[in-house]
N, C-alpha and C. Protein backbone atom coordinates (compact mmCIF):
# COMPACT_ATOMS: atom_id res chain seq x y z
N UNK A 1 -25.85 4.00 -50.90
CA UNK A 1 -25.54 4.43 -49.55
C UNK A 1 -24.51 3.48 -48.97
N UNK A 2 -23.03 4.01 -49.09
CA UNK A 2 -22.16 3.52 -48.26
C UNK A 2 -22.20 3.01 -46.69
N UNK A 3 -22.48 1.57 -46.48
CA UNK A 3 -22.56 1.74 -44.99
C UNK A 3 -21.04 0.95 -44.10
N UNK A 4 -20.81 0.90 -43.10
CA UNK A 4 -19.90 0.37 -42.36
C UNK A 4 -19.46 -0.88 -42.80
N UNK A 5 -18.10 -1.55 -43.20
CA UNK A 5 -17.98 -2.44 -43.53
C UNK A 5 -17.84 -3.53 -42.08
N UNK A 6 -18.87 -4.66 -42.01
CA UNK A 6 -18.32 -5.73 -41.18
C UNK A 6 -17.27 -6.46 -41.02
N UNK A 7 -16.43 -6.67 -40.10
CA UNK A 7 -15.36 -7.71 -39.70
C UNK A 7 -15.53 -8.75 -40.10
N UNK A 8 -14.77 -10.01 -40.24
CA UNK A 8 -15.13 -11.20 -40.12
C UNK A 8 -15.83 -11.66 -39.19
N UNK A 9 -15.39 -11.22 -37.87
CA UNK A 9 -15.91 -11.67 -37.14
C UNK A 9 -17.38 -11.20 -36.56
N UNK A 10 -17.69 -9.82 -36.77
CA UNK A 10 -19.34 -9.33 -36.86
C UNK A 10 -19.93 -10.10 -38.04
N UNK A 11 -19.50 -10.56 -38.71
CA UNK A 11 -20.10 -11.16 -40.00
C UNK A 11 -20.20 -12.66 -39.26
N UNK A 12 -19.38 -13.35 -38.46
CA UNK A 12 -19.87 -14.73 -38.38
C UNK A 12 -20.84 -14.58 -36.89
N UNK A 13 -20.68 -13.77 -35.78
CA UNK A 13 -21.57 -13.51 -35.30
C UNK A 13 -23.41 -12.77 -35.63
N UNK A 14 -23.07 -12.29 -36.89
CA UNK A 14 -24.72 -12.17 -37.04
C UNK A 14 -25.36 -13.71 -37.71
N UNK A 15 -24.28 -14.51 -38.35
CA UNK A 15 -24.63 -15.71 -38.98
C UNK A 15 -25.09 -16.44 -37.83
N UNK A 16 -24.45 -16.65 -36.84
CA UNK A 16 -24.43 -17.17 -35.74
C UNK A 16 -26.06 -17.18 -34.86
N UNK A 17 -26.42 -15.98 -35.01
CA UNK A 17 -27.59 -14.93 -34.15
C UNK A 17 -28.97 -15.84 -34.90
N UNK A 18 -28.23 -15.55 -36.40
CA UNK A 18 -29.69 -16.09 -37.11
C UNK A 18 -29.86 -17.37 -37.21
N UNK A 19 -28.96 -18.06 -37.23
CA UNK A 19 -29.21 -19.17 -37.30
C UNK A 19 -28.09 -20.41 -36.56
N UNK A 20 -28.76 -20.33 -35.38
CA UNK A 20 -27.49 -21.08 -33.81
C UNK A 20 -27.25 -22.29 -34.67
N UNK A 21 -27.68 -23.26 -35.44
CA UNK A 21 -27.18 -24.90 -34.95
C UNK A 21 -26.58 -24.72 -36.51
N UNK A 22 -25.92 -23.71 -37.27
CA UNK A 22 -25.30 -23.71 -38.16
C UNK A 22 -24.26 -24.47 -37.94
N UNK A 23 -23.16 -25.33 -38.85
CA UNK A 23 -22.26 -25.64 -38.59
C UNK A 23 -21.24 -25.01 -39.05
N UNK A 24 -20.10 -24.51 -38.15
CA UNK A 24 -18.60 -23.76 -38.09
C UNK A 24 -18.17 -23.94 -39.79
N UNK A 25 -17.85 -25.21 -40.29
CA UNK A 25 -17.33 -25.66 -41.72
C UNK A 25 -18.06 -24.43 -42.73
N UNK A 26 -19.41 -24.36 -42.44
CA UNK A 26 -20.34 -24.10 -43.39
C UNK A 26 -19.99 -22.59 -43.40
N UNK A 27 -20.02 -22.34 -42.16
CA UNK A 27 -19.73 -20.22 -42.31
C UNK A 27 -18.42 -20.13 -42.56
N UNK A 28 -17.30 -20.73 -42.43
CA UNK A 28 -16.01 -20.95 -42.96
C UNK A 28 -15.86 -20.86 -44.43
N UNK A 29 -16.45 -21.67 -45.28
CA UNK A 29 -16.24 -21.50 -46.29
C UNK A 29 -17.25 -20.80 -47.26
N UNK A 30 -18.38 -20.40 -46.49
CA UNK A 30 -19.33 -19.87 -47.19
C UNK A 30 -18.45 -18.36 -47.09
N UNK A 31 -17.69 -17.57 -45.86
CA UNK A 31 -17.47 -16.56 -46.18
C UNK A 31 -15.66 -16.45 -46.16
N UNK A 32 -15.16 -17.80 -46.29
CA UNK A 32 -13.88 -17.81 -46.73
C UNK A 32 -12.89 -17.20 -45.80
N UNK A 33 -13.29 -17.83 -44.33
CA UNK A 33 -12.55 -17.47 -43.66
C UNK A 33 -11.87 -18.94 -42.92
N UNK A 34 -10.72 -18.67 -42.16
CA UNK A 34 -10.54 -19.79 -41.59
C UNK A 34 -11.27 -20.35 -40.65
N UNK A 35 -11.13 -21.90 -40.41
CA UNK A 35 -11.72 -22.26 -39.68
C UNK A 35 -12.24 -22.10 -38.26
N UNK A 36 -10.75 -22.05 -37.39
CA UNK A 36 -10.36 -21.19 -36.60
C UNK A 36 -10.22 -20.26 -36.22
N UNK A 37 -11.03 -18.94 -36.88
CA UNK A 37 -11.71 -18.02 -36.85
C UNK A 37 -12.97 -18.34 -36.32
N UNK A 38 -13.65 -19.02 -37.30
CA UNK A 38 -14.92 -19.14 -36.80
C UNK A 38 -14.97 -19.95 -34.98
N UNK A 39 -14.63 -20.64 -34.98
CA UNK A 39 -14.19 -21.50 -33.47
C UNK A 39 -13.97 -20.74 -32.50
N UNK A 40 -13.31 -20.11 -32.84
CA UNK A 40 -12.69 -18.51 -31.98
C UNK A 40 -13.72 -17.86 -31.43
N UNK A 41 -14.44 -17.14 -32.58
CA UNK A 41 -15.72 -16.15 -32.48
C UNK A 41 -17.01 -16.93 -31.67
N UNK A 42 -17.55 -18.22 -32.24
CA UNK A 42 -18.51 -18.94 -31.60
C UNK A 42 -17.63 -18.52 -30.02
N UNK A 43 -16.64 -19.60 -29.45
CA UNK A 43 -16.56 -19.47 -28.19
C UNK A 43 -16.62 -18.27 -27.58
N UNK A 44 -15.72 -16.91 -28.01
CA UNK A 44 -15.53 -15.69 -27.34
C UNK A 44 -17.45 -15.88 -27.46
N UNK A 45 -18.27 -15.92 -28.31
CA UNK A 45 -19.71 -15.38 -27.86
C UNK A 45 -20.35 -16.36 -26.90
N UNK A 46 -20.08 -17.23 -26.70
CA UNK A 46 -20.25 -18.24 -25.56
C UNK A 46 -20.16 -17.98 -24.12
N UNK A 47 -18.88 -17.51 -24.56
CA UNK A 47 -18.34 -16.61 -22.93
C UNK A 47 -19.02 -15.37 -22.66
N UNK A 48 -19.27 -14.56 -23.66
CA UNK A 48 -20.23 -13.20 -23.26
C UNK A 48 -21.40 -13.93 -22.88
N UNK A 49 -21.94 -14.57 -23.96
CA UNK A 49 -23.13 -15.21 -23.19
C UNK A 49 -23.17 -15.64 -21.75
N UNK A 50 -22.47 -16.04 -21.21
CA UNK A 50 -22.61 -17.12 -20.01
C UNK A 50 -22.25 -16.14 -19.44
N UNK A 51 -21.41 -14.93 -18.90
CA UNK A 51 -21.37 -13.61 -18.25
C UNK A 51 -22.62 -13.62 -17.99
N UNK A 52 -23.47 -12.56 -19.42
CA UNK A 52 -24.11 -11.97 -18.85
C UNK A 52 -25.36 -12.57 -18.51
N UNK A 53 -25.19 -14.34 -18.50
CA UNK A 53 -26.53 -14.81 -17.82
C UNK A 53 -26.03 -14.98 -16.38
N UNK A 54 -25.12 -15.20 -16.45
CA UNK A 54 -24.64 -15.07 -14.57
C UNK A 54 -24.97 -13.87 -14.08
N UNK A 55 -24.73 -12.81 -14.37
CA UNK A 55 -24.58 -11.25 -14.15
C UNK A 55 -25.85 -11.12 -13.89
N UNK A 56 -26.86 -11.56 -15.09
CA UNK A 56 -27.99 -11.49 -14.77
C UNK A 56 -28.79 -12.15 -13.21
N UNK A 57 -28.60 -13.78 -13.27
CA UNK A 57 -28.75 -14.37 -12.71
C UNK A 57 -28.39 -13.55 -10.84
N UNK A 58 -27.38 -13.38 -11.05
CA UNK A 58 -26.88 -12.28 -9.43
C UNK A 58 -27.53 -11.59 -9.50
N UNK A 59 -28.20 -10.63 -9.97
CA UNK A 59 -28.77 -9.29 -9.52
C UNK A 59 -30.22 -9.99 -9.22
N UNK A 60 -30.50 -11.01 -10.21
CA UNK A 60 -32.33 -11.13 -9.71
C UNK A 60 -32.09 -11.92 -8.31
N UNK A 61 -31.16 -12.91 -8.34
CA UNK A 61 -30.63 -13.26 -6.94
C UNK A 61 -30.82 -12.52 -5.72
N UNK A 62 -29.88 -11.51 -5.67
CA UNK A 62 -29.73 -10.26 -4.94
C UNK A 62 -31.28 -9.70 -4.35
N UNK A 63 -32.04 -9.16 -5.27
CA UNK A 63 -33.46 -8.91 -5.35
C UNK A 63 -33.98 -9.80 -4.44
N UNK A 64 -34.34 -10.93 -4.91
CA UNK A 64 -35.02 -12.00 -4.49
C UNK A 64 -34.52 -12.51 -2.85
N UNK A 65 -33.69 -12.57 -2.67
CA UNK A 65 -32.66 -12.63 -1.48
C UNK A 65 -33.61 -12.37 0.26
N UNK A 66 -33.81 -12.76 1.13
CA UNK A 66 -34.44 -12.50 2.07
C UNK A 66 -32.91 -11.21 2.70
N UNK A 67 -33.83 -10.44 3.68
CA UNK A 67 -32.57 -9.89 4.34
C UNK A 67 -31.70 -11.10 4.91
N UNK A 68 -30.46 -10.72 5.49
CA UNK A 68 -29.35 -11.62 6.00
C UNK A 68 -29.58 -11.06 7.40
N UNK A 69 -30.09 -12.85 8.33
CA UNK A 69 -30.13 -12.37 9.64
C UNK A 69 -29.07 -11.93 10.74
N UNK A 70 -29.41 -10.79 11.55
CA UNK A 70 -27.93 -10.50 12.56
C UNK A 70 -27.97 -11.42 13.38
N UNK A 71 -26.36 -12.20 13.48
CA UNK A 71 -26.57 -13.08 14.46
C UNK A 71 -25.12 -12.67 15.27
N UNK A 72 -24.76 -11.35 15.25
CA UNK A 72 -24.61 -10.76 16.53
C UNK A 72 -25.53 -10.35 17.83
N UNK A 73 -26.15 -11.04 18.43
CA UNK A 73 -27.24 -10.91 19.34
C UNK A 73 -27.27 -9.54 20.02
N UNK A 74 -25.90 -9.60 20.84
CA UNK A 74 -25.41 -8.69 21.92
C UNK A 74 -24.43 -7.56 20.64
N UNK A 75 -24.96 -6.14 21.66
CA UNK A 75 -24.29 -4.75 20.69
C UNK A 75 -22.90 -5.16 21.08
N UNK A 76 -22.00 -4.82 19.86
CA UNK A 76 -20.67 -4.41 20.08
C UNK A 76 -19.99 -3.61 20.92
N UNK A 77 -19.32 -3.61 21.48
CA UNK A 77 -18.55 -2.81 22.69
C UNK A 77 -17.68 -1.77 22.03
N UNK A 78 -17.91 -0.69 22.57
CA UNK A 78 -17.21 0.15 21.77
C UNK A 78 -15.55 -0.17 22.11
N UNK A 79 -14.61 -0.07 21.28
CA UNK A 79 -13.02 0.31 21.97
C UNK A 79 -12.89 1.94 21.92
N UNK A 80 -12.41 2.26 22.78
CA UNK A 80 -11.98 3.78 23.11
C UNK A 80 -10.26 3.41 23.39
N UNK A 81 -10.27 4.24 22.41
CA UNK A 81 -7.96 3.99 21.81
C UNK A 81 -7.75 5.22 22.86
N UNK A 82 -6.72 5.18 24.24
CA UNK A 82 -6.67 6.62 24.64
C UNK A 82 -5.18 6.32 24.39
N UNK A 83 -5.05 7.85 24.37
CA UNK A 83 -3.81 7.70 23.85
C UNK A 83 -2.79 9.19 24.84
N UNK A 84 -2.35 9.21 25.79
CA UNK A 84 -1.30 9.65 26.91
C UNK A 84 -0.37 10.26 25.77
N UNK A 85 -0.40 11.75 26.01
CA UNK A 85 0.79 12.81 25.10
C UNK A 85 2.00 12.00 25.86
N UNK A 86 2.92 12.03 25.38
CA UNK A 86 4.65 12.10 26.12
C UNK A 86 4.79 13.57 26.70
N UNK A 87 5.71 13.16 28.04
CA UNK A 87 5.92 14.56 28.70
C UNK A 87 7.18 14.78 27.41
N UNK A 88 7.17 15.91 27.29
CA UNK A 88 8.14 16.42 26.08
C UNK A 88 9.04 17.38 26.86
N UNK A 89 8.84 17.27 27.88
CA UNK A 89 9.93 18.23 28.91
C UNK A 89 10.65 17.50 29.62
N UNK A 90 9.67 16.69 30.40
CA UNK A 90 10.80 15.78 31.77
C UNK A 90 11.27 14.58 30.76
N UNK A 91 10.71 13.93 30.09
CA UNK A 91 11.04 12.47 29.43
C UNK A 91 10.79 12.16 28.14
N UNK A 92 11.34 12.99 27.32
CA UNK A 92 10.92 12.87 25.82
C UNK A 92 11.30 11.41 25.16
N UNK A 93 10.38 11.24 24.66
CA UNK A 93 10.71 9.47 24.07
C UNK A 93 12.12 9.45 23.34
N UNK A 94 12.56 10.17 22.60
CA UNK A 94 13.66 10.37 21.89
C UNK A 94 14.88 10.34 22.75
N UNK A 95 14.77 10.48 23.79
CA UNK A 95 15.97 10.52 24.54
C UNK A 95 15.96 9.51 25.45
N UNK A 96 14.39 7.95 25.72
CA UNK A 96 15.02 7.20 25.95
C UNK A 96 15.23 6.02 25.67
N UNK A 97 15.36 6.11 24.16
CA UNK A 97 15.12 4.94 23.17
C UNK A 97 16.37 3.68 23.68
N UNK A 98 15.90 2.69 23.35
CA UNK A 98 16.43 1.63 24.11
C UNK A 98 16.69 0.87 25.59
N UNK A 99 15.92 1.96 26.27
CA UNK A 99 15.84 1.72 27.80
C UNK A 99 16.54 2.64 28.62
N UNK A 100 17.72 3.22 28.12
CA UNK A 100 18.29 4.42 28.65
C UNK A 100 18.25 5.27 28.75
N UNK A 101 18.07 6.32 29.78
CA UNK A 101 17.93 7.60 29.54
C UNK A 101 18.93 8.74 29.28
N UNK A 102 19.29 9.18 28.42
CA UNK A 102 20.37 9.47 27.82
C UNK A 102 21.61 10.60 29.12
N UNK A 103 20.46 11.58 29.86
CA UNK A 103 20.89 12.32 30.61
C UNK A 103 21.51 11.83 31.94
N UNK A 104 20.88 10.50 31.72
CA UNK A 104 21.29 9.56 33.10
C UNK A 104 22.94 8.82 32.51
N UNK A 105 22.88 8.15 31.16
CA UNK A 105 24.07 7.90 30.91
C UNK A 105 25.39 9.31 30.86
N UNK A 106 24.99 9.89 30.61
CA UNK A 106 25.50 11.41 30.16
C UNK A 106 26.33 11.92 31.73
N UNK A 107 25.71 12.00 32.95
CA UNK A 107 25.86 12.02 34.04
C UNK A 107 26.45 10.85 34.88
N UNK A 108 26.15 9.59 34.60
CA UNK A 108 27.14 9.00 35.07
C UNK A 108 28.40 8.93 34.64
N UNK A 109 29.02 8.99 33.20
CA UNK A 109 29.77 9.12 32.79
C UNK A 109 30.46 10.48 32.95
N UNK A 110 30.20 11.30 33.30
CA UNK A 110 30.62 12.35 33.85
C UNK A 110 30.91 13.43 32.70
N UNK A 111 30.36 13.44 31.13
CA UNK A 111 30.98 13.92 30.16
C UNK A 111 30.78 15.20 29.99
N UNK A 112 30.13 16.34 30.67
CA UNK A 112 30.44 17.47 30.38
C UNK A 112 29.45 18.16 29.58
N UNK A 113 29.75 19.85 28.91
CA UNK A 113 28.99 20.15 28.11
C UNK A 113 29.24 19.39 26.64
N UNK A 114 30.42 19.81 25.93
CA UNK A 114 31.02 18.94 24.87
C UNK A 114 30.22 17.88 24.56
N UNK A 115 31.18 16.75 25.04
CA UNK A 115 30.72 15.36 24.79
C UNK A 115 29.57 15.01 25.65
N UNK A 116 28.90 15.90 26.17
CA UNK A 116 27.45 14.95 26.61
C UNK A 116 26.52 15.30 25.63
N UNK A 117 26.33 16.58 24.83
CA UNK A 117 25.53 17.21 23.38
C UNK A 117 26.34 15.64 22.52
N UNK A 118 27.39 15.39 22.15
CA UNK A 118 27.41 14.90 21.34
C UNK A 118 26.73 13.70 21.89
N UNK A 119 26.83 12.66 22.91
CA UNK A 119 26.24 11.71 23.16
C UNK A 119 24.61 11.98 23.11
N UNK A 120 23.89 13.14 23.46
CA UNK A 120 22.92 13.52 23.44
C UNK A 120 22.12 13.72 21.57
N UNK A 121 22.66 14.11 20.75
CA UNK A 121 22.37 14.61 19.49
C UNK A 121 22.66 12.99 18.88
N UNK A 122 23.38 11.81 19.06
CA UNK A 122 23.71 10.91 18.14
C UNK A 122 22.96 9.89 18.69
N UNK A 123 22.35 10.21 20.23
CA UNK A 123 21.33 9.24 20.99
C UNK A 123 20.42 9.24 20.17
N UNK A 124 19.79 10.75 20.01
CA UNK A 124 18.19 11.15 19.55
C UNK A 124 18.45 10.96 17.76
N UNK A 125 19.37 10.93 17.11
CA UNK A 125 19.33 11.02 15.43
C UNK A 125 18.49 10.36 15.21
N UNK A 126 17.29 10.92 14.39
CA UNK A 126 16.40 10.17 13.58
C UNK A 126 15.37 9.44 14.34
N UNK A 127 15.24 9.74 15.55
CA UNK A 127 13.95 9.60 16.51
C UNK A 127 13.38 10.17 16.73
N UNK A 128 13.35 11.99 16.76
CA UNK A 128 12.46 12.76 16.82
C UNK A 128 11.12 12.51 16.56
N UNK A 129 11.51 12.49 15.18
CA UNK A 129 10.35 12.01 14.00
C UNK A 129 9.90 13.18 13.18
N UNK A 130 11.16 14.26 13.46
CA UNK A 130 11.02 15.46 12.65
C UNK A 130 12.09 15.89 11.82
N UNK A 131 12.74 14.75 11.93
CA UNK A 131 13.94 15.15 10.54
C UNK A 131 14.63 13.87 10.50
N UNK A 132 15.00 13.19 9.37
CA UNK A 132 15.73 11.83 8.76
C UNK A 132 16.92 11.74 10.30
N UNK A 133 17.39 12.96 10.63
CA UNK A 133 18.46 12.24 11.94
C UNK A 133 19.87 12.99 11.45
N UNK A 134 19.95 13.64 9.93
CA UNK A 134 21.17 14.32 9.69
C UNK A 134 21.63 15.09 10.36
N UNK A 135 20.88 16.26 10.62
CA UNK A 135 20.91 17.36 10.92
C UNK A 135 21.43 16.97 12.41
N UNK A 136 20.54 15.88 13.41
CA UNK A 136 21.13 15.60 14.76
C UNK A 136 23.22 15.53 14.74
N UNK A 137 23.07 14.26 13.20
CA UNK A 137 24.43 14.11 13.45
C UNK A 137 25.46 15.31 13.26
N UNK A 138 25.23 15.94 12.38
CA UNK A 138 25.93 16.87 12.01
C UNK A 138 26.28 17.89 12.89
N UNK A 139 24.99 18.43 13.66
CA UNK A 139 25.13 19.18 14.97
C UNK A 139 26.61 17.94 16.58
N UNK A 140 26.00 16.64 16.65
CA UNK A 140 27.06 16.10 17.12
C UNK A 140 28.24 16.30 16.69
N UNK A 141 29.13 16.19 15.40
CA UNK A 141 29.98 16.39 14.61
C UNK A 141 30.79 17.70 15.48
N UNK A 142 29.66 18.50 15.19
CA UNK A 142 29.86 20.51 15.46
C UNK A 142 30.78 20.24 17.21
N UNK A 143 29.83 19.65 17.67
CA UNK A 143 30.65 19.20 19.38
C UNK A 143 32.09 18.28 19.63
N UNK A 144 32.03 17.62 19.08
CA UNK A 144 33.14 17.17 18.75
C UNK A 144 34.38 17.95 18.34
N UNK A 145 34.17 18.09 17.03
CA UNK A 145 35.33 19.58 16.78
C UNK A 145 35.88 20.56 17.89
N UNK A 146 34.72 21.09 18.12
CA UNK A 146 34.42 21.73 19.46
C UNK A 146 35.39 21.29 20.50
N UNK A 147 35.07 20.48 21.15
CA UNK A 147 35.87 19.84 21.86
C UNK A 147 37.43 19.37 21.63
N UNK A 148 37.53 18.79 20.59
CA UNK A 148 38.78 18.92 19.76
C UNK A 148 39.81 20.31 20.26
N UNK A 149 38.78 21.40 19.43
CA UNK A 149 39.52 22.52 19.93
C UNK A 149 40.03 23.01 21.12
N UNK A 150 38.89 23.26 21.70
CA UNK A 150 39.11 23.26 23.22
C UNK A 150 40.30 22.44 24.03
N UNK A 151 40.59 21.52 23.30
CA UNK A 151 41.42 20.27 24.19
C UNK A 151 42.68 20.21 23.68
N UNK A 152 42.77 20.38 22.18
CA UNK A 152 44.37 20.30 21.70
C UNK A 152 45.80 21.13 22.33
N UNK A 153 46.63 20.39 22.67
CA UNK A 153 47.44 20.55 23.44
C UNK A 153 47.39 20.38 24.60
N UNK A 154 46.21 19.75 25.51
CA UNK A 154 46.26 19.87 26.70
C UNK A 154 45.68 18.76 27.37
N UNK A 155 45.54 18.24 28.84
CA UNK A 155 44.50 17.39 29.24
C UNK A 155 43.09 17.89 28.36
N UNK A 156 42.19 16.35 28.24
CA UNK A 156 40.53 16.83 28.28
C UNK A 156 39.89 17.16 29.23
N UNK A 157 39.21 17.99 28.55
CA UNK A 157 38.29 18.77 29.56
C UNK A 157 37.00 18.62 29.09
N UNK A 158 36.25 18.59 30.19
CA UNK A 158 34.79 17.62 29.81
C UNK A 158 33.75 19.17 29.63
């Protein structure tokens, strides 16, 4: 009956099992391996060992353990986060990023339909928070031209 052939190293660990205060030299050359093999294998089983007596050691720990007293005396206070919609009609945040309000610069400057969309569309690019900001510029772009047209050959007209 063919059975599983052992490793070297399952082979110096069952040597090991049966008989602990063997010396390394002795299973070395008894099964003709290097030395440093064997050195190897002892420690790696050293280290499993000492795992799983720690491992062990924590859980009966754990068990054994009294509860952990609360020494929060007094209940926690709840926080309540409120949180105020933006008017999205009179004062949309997007339009007054940086402290300005865009319709207020737009109006003092006196710029018109034209160039107040474009100052308006390149204010808000990419603040919405509903598109990267292209689409704003590109629509600015559109006003510009716009205006362009409207104006070539002549005074500007706002």
């Amino acid at each position: 009956m063919g059975g599983k052939r052992l490793t070297e190293s399952e082979k110096i660990r069952r040597i090991f099992i049966k008989n602990p205060n063997v010396k390394a030299r002795d299973i070395a050359e008894e099964l003709g391996v290097a030395l440093k093999t064997v050195y190897n294998t002892r420690y790696n089983m050293g280290q499993k060992l000492k795992f799983e007596l720690l491992s062990q050691q924590l859980a009966e720990s754990l068990q054994n353990d009294p509860p952990v007293p609360n020494f929060n005396k007094k209940p926690r206070e709840k926080i309540v986060l409120r949180y105020d919609a933006p008017d999205l009609i009179n004062n949309p945040p997007h339009y007054m990023y940086g402290g300005i309000d865009t319709i207020a610069f737009i109006e003092a400057k006196r710029l018109g339909y034209h160039l107040g969309n474009v100052v308006k569309y390149i204010t808000r690019a990419g603040r919405k928070g509903t598109t990267t900001g292209l689409d704003d510029l590109k629509k600015a772009r559109w006003y510009i031209d716009r205006a362009i047209e409207k104006n070539e050959g002549g005074p500007v007209v706002r």
